[in-house]
Each structure stands twice: as C-alpha cells, then as structure tokens.
Protein backbone atom coordinates (compact mmCIF):
# COMPACT_ATOMS: atom_id res chain seq x y z
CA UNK A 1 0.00 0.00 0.00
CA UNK A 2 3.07 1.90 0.59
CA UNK A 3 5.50 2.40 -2.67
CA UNK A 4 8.94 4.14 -2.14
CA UNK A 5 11.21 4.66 -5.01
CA UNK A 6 14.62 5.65 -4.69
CA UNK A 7 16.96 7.93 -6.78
CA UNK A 8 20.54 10.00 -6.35
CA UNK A 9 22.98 7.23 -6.58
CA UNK A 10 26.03 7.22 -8.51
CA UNK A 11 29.97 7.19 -8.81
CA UNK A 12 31.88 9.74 -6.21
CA UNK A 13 35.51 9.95 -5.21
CA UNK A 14 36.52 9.28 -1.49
CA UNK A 15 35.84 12.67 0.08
CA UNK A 16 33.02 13.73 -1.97
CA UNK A 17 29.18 13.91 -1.17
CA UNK A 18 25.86 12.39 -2.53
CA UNK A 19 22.70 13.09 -1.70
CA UNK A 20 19.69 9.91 -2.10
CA UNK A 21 16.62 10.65 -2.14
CA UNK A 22 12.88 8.39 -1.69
CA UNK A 23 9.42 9.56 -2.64
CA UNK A 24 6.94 8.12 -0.92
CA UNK A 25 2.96 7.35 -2.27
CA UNK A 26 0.15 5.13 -0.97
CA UNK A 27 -1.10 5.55 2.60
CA UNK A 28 -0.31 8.76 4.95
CA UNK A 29 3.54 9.36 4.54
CA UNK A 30 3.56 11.24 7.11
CA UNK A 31 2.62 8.48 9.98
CA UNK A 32 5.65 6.61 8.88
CA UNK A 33 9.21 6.28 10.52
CA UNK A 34 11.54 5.72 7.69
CA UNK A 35 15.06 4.66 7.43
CA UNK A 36 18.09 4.23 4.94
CA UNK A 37 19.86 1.09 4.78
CA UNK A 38 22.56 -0.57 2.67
CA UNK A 39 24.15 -4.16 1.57
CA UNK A 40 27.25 -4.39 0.50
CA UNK A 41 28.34 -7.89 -1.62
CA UNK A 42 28.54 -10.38 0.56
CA UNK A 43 27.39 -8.82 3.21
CA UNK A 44 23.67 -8.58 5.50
CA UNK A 45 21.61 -5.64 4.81
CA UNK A 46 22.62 -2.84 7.34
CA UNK A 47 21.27 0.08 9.03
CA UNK A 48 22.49 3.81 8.08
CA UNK A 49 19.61 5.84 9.61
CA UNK A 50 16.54 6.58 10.61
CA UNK A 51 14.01 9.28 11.40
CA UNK A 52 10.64 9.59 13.14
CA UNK A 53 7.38 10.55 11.88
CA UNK A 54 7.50 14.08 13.02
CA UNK A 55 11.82 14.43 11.61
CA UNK A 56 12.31 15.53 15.20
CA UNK A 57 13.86 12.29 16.20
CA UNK A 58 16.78 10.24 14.49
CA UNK A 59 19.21 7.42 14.91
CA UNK A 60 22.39 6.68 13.24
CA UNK A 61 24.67 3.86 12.83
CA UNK A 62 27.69 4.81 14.54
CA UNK A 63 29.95 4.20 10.69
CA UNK A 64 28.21 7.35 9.74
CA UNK A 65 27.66 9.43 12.43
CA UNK A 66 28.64 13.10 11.51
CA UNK A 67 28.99 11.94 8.00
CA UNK A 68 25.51 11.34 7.13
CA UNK A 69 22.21 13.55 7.13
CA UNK A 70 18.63 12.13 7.32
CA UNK A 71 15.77 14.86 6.75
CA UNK A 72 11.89 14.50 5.33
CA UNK A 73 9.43 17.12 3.68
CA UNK A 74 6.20 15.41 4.69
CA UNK A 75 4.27 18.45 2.61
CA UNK A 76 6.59 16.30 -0.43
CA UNK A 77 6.24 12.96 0.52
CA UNK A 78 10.04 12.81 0.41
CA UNK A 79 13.05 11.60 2.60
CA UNK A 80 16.85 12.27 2.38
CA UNK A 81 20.04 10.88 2.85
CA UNK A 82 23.00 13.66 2.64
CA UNK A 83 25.79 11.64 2.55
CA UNK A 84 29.44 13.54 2.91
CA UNK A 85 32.94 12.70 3.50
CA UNK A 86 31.93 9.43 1.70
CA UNK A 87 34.54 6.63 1.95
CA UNK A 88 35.38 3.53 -0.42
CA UNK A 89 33.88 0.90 2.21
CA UNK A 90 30.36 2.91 2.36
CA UNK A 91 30.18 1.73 -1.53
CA UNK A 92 26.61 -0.40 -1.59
CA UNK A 93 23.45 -0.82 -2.86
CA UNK A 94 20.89 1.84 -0.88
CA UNK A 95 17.58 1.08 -0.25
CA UNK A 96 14.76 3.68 1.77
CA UNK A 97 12.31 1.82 4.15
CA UNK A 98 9.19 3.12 5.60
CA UNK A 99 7.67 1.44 8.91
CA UNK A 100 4.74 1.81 11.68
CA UNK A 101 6.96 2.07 14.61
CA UNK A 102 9.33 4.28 15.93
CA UNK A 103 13.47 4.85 14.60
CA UNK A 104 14.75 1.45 14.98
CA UNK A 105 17.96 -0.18 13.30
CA UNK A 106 16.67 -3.78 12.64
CA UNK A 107 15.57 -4.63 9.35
CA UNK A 108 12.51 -5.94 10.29
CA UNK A 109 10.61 -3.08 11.94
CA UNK A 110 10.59 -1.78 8.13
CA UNK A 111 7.46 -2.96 6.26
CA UNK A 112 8.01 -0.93 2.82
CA UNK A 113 11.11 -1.12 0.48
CA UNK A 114 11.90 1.10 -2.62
CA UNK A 115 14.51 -0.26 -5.57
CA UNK A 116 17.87 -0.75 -4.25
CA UNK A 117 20.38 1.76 -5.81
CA UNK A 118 23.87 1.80 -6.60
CA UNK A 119 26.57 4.26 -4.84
CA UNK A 120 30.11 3.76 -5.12
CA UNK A 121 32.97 5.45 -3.74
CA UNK A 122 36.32 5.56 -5.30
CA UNK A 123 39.57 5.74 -3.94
C-alpha cells in the first residue's frame, strides 16, 4: 500500500558527497518512521539511519555518524540521505524503508522497500 522509489545514486571519489533521495505514495507518509539502509556484496543488509514521523527524532549507525544527514518534507512525501565525506567501504546498494513504529535499526521493523540503488565510492 506503501511504494517508495529511490533515486541519487552514482559514482563519487573518497571525500566527496551524494545526496539519495525516496518519494513516498500510498497511505499517509507522514505516519511513517523511515530509514536508509545498505548491503554491500557479501554482506547482510545494514542500518544507516533513521528518522521519526515528526523528523524531530533520528538514529544513526555509529559508521556514519557526523557523515551522514537524514531529513523529510512530509508536505513532499520525500526523505533524504546527505551523505558527505563518503569513503570507499560505504560503496553499496541503498535502499529507503518506511515502517509503523518508531526509529529502529533492525531490518525488520521496516514494512516498505523502494529499488535498491547503486553508490560507489572511489579511492
């Protein structure tokens, strides 16, 4: 009922800055908590951050704390990741998540996925 769809990715150098973005349609954005996470190959889908329904509260994983931005427009239906100082190892696939509770880091408190897109960081 919820459909998120992702955009922003690309190719940066180490040091440079990106910023994703997720538009959100279906039921009330706005009663959502939505995060940002990312998978790596080989790796298990992990959190990058998170941000109430109201964007007064957030939560970061401590890899990009101070690095990273999360912000909504609910008047857009729209949430962001500003992502600066970006290093090789946060190179991943992104994905935006939308979910009824508050800002958690597990993967399953999420109950809406967008696309998965690409960013890469090069040395």
């Amino acid at each position: 009922q919820v459909q998120l769809v992702a955009s922003g990715g690309g190719l940066v150098q180490a040091g440079g800055s990106l910023r994703l973005s997720c538009a959100a349609s279906g039921r009330t954005f706005s009663n959502y908590a939505m995060g940002w996470f990312r998978q790596a190959p080989g790796k298990e889908r992990e959190f990058v951050a998170a941000i109430d329904w109201s964007g007064d509260s957030t939560l970061y994983a401590d890899s990009v704390k101070g690095r990273f931005t999360i912000s909504r427009d609910n008047a857009k239906n729209l949430v962001y990741l500003q992502m600066n100082s970006l290093k090789p190892e946060d190179t991943a696939v992104f994905y935006c998540a939308a979910g009824g509770g508050g800002v958690r880091p597990f993967v399953r408190s999420y109950s809406y996925w967008g696309q998965g897109i690409q960013v890469t960081v090069s040395s």
